[in-house]
ModelCIF file with pLDDT and N, C-alpha, C, O atoms, coordinates in Angstrom:
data_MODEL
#
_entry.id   MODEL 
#
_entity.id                         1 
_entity.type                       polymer 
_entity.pdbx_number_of_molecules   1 
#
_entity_poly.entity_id                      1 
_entity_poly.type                           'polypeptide(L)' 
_entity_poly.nstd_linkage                   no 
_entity_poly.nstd_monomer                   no 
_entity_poly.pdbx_seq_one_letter_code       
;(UNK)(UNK)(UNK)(UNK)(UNK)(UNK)(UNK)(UNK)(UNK)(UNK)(UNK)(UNK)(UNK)(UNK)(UNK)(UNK)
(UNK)(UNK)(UNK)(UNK)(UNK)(UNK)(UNK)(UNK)(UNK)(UNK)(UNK)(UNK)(UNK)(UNK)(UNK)(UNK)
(UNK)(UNK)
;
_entity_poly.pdbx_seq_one_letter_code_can   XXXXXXXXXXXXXXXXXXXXXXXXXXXXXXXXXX 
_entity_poly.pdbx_strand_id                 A 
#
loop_
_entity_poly_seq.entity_id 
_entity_poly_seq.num 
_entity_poly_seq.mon_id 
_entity_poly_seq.hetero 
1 1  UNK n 
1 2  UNK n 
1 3  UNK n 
1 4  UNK n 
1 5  UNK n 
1 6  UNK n 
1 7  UNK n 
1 8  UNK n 
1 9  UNK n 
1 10 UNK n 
1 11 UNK n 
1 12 UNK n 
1 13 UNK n 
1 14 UNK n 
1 15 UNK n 
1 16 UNK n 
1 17 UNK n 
1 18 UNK n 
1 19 UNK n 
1 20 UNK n 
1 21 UNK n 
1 22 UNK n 
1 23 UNK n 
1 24 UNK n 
1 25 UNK n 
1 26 UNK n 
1 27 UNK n 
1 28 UNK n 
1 29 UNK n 
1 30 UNK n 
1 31 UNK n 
1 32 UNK n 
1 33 UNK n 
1 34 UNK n 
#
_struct_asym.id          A 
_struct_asym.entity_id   1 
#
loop_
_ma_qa_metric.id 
_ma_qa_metric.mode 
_ma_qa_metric.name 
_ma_qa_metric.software_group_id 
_ma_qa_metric.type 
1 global pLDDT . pLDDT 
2 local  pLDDT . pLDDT 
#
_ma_qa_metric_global.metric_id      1 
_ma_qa_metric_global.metric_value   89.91 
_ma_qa_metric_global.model_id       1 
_ma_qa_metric_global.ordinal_id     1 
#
loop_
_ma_qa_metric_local.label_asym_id 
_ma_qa_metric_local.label_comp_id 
_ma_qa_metric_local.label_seq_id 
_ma_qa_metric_local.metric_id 
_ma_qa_metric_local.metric_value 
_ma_qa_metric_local.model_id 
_ma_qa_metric_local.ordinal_id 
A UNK 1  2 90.00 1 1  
A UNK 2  2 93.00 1 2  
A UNK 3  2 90.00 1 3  
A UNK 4  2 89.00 1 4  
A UNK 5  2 92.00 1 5  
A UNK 6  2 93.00 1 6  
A UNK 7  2 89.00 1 7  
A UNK 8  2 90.00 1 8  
A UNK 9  2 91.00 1 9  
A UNK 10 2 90.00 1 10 
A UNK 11 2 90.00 1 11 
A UNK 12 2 89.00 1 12 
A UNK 13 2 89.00 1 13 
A UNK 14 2 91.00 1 14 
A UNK 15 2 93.00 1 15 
A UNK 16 2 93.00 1 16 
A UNK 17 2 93.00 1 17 
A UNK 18 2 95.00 1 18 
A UNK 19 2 94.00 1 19 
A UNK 20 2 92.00 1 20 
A UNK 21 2 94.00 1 21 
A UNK 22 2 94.00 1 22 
A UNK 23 2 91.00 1 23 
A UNK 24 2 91.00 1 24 
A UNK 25 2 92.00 1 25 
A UNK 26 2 91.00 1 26 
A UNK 27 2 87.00 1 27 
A UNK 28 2 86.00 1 28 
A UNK 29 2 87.00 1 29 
A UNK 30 2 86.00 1 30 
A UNK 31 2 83.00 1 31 
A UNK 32 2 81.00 1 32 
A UNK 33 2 83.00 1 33 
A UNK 34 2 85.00 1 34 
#
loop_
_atom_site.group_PDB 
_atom_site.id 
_atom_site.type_symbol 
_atom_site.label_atom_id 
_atom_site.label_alt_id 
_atom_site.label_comp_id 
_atom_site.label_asym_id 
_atom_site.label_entity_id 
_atom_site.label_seq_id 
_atom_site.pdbx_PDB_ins_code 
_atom_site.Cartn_x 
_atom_site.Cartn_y 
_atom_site.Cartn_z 
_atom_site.occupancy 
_atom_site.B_iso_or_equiv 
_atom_site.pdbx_formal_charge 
_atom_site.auth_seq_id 
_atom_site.auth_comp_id 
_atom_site.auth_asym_id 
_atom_site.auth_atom_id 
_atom_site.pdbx_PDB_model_num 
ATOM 1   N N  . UNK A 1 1  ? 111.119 92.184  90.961  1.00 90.00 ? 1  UNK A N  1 
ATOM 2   C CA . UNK A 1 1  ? 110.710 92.510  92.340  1.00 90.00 ? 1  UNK A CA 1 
ATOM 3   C C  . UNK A 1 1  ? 111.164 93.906  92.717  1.00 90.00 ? 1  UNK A C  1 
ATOM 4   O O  . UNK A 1 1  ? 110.457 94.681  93.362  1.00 90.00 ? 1  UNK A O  1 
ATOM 5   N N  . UNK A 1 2  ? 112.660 94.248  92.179  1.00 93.00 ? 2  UNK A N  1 
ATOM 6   C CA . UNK A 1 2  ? 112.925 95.844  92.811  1.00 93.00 ? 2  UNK A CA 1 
ATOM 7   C C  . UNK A 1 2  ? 112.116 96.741  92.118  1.00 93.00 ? 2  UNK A C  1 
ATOM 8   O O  . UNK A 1 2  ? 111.618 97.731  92.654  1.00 93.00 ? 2  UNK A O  1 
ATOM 9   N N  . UNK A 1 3  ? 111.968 96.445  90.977  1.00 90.00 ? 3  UNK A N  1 
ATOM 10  C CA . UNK A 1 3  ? 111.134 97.017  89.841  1.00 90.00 ? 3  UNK A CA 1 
ATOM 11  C C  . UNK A 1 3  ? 109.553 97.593  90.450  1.00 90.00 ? 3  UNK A C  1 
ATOM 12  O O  . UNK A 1 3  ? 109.081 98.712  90.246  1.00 90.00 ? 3  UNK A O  1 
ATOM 13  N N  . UNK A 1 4  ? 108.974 96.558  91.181  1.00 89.00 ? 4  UNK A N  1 
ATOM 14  C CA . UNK A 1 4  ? 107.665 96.238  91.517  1.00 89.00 ? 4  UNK A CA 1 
ATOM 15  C C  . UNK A 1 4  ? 107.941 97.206  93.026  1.00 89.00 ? 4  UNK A C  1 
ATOM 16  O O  . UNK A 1 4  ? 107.107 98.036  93.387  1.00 89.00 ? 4  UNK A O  1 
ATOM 17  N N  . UNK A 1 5  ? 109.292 96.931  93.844  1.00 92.00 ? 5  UNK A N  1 
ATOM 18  C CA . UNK A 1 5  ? 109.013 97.881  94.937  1.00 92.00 ? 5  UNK A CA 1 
ATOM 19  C C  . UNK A 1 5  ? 109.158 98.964  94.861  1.00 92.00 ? 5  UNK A C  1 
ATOM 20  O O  . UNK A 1 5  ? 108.768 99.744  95.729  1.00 92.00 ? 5  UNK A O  1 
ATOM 21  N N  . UNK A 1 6  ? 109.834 99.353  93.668  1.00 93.00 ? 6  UNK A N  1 
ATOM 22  C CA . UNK A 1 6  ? 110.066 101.127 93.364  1.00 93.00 ? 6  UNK A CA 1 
ATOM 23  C C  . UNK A 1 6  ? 108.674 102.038 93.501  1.00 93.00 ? 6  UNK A C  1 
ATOM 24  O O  . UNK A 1 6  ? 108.421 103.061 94.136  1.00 93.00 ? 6  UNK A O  1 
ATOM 25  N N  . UNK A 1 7  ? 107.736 101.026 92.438  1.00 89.00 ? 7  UNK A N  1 
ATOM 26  C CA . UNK A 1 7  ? 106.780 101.501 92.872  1.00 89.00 ? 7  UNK A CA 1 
ATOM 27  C C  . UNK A 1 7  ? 105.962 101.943 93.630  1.00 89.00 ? 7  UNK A C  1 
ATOM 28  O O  . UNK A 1 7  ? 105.627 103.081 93.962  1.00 89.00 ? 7  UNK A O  1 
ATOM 29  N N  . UNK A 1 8  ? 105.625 100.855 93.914  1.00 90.00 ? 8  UNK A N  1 
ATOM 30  C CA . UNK A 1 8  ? 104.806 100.413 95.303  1.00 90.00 ? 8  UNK A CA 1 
ATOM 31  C C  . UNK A 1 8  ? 105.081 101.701 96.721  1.00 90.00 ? 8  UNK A C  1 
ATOM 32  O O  . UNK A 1 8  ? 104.229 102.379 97.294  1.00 90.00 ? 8  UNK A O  1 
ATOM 33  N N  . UNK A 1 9  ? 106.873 101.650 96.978  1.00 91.00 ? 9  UNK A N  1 
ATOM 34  C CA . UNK A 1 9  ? 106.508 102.836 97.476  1.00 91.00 ? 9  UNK A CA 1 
ATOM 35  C C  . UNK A 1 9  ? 106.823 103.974 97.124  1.00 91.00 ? 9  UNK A C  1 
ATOM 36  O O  . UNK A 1 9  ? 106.612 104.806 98.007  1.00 91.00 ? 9  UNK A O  1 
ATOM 37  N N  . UNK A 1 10 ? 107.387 104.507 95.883  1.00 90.00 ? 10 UNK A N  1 
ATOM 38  C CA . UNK A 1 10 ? 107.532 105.716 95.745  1.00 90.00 ? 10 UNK A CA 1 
ATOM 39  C C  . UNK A 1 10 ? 108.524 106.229 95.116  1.00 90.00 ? 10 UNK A C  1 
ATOM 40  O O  . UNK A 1 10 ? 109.429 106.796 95.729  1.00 90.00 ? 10 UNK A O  1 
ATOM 41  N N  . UNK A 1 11 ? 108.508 106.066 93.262  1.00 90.00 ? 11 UNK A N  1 
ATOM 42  C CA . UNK A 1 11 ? 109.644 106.725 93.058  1.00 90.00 ? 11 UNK A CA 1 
ATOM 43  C C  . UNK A 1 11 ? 110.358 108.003 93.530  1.00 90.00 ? 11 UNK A C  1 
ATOM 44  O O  . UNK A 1 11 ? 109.702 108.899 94.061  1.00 90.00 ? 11 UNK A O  1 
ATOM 45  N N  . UNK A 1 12 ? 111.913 108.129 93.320  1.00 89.00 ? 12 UNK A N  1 
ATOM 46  C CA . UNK A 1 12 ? 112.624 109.199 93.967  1.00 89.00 ? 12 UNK A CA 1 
ATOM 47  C C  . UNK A 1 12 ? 112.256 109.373 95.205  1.00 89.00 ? 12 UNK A C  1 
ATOM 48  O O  . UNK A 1 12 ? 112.078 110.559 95.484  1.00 89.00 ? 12 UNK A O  1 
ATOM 49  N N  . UNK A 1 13 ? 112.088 108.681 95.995  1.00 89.00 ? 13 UNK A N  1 
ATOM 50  C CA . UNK A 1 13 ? 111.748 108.663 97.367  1.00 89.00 ? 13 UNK A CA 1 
ATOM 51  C C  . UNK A 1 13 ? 112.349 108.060 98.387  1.00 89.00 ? 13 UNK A C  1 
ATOM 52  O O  . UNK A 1 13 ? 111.527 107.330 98.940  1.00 89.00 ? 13 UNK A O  1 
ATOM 53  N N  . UNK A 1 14 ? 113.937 107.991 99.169  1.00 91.00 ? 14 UNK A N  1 
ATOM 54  C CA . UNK A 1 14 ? 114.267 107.091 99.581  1.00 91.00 ? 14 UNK A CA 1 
ATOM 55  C C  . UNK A 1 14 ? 113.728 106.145 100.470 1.00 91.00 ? 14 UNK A C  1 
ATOM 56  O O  . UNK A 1 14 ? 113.973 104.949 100.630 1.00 91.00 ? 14 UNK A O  1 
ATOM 57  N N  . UNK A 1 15 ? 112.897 106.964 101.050 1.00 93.00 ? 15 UNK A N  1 
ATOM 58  C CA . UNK A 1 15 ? 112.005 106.275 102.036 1.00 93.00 ? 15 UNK A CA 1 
ATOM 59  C C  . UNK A 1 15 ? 110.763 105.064 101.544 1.00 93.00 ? 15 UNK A C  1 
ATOM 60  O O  . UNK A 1 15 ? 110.263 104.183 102.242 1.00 93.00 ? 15 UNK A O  1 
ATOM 61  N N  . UNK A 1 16 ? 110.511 105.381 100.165 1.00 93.00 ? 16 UNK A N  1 
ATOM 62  C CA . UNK A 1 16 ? 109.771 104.905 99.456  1.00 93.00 ? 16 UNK A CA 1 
ATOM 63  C C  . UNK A 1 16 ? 110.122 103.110 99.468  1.00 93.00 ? 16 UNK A C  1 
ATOM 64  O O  . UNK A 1 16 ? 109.363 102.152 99.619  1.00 93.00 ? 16 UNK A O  1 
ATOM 65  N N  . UNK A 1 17 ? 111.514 103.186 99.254  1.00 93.00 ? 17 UNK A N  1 
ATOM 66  C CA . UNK A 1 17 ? 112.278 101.751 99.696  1.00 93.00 ? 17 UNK A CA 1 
ATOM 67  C C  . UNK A 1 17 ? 112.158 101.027 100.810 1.00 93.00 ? 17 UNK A C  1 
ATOM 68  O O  . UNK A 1 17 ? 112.041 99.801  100.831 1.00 93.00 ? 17 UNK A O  1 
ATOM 69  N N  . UNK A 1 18 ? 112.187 101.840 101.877 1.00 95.00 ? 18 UNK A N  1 
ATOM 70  C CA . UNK A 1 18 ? 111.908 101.086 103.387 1.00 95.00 ? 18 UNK A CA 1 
ATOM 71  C C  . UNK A 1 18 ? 110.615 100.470 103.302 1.00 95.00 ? 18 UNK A C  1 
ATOM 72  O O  . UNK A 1 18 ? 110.502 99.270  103.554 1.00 95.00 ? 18 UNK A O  1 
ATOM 73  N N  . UNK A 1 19 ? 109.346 101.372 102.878 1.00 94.00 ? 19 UNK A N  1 
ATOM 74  C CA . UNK A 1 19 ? 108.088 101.097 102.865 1.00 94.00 ? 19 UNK A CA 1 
ATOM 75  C C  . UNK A 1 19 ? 107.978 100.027 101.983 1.00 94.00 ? 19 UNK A C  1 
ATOM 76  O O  . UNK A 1 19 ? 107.476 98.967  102.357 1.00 94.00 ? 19 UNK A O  1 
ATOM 77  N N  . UNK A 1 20 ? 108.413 100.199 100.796 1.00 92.00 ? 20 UNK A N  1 
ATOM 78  C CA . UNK A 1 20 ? 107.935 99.395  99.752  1.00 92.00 ? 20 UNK A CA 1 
ATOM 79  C C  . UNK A 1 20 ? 108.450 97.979  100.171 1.00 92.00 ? 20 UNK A C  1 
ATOM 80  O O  . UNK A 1 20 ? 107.571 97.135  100.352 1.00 92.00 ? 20 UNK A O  1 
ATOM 81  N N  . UNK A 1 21 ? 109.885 97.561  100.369 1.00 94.00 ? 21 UNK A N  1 
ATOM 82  C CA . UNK A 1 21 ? 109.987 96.644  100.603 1.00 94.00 ? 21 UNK A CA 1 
ATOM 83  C C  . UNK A 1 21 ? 109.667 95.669  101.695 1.00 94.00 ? 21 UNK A C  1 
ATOM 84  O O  . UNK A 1 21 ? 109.710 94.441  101.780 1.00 94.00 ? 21 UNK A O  1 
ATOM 85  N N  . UNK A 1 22 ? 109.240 96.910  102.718 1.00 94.00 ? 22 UNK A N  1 
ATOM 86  C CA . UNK A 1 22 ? 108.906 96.068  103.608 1.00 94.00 ? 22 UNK A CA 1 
ATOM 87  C C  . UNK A 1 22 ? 107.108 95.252  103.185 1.00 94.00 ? 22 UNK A C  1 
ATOM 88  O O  . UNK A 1 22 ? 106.722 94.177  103.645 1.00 94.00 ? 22 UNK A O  1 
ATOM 89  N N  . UNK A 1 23 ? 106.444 96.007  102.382 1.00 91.00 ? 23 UNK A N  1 
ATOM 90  C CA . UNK A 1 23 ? 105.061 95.681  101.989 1.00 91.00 ? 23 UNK A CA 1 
ATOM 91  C C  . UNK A 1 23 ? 105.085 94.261  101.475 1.00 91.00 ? 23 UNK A C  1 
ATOM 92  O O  . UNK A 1 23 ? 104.544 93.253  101.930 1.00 91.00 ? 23 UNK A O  1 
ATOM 93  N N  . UNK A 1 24 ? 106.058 94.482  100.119 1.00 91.00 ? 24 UNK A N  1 
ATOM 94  C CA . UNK A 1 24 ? 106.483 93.022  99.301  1.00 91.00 ? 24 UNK A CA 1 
ATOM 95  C C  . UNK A 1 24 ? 106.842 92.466  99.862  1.00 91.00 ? 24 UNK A C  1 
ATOM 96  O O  . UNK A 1 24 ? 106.112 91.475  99.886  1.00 91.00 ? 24 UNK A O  1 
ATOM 97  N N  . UNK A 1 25 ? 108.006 92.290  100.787 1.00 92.00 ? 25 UNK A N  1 
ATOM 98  C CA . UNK A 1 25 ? 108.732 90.937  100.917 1.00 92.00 ? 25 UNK A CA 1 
ATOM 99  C C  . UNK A 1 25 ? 107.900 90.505  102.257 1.00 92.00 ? 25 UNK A C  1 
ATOM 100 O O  . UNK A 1 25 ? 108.168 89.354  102.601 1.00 92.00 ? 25 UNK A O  1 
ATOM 101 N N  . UNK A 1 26 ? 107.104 91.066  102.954 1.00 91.00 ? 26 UNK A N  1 
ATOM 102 C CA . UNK A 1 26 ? 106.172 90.501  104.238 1.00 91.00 ? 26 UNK A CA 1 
ATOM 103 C C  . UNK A 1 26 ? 105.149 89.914  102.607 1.00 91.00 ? 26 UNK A C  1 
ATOM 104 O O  . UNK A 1 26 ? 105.142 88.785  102.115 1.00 91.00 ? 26 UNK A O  1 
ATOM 105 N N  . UNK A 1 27 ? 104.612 90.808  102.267 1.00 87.00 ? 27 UNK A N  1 
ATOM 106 C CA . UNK A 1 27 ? 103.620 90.093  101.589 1.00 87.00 ? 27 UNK A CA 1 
ATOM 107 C C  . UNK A 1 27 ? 103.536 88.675  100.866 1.00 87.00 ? 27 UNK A C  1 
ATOM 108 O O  . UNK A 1 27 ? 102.576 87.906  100.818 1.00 87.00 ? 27 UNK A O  1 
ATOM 109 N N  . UNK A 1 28 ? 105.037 88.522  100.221 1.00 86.00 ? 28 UNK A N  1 
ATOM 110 C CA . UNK A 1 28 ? 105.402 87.949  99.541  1.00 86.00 ? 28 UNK A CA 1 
ATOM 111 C C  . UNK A 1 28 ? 105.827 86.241  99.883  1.00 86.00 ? 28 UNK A C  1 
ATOM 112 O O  . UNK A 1 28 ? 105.909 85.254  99.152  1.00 86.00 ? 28 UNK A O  1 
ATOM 113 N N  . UNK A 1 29 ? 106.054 86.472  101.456 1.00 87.00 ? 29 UNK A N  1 
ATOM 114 C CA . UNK A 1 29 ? 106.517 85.650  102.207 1.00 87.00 ? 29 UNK A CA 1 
ATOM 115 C C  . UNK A 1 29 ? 105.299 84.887  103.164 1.00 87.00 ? 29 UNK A C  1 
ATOM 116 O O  . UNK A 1 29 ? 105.448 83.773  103.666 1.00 87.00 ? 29 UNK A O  1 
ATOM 117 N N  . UNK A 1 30 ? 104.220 85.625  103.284 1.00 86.00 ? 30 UNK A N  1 
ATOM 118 C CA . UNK A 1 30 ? 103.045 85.239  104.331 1.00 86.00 ? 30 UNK A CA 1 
ATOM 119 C C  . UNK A 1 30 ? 101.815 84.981  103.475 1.00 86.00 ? 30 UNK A C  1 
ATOM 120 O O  . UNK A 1 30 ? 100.835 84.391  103.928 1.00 86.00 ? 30 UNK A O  1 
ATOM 121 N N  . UNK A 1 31 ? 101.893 85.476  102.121 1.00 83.00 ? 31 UNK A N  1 
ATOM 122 C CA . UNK A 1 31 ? 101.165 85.562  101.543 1.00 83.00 ? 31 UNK A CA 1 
ATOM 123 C C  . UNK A 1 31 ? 100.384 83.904  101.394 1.00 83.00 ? 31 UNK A C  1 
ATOM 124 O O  . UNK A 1 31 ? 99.255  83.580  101.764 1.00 83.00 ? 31 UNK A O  1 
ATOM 125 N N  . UNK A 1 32 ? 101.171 83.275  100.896 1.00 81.00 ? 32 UNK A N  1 
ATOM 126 C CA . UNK A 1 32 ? 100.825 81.992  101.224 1.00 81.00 ? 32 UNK A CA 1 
ATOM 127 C C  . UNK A 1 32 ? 99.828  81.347  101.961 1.00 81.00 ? 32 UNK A C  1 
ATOM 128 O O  . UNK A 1 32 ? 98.793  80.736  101.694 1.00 81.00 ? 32 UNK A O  1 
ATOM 129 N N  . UNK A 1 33 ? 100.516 81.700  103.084 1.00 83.00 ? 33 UNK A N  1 
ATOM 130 C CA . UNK A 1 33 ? 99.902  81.431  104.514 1.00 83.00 ? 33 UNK A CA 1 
ATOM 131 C C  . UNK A 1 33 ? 98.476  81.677  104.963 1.00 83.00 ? 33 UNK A C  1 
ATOM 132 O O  . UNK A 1 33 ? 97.591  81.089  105.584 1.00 83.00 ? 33 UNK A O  1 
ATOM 133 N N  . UNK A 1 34 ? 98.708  82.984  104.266 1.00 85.00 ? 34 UNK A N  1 
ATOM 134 C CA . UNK A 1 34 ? 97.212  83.750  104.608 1.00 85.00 ? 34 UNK A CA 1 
ATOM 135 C C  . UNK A 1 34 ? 95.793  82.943  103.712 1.00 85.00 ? 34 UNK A C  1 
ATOM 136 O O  . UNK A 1 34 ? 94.649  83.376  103.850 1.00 85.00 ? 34 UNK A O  1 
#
């Protein structure tokens, strides 16, 4: 999963972390739902 959010938002990017994780773990969590 950290692996998958590095990506997602942005290696060497700290900000890349805020974004990214916030994408996955909403996604990850509602995804379901949806």
């Amino acid at each position: 999963d950290v692996l998958l959010i590095v990506v997602i938002g942005g290696m060497g990017t700290v900000y890349g972390s805020v974004i990214g994780a916030v994408l996955f773990v909403v996604a990850q969590s509602y995804l379901q739902d949806l």
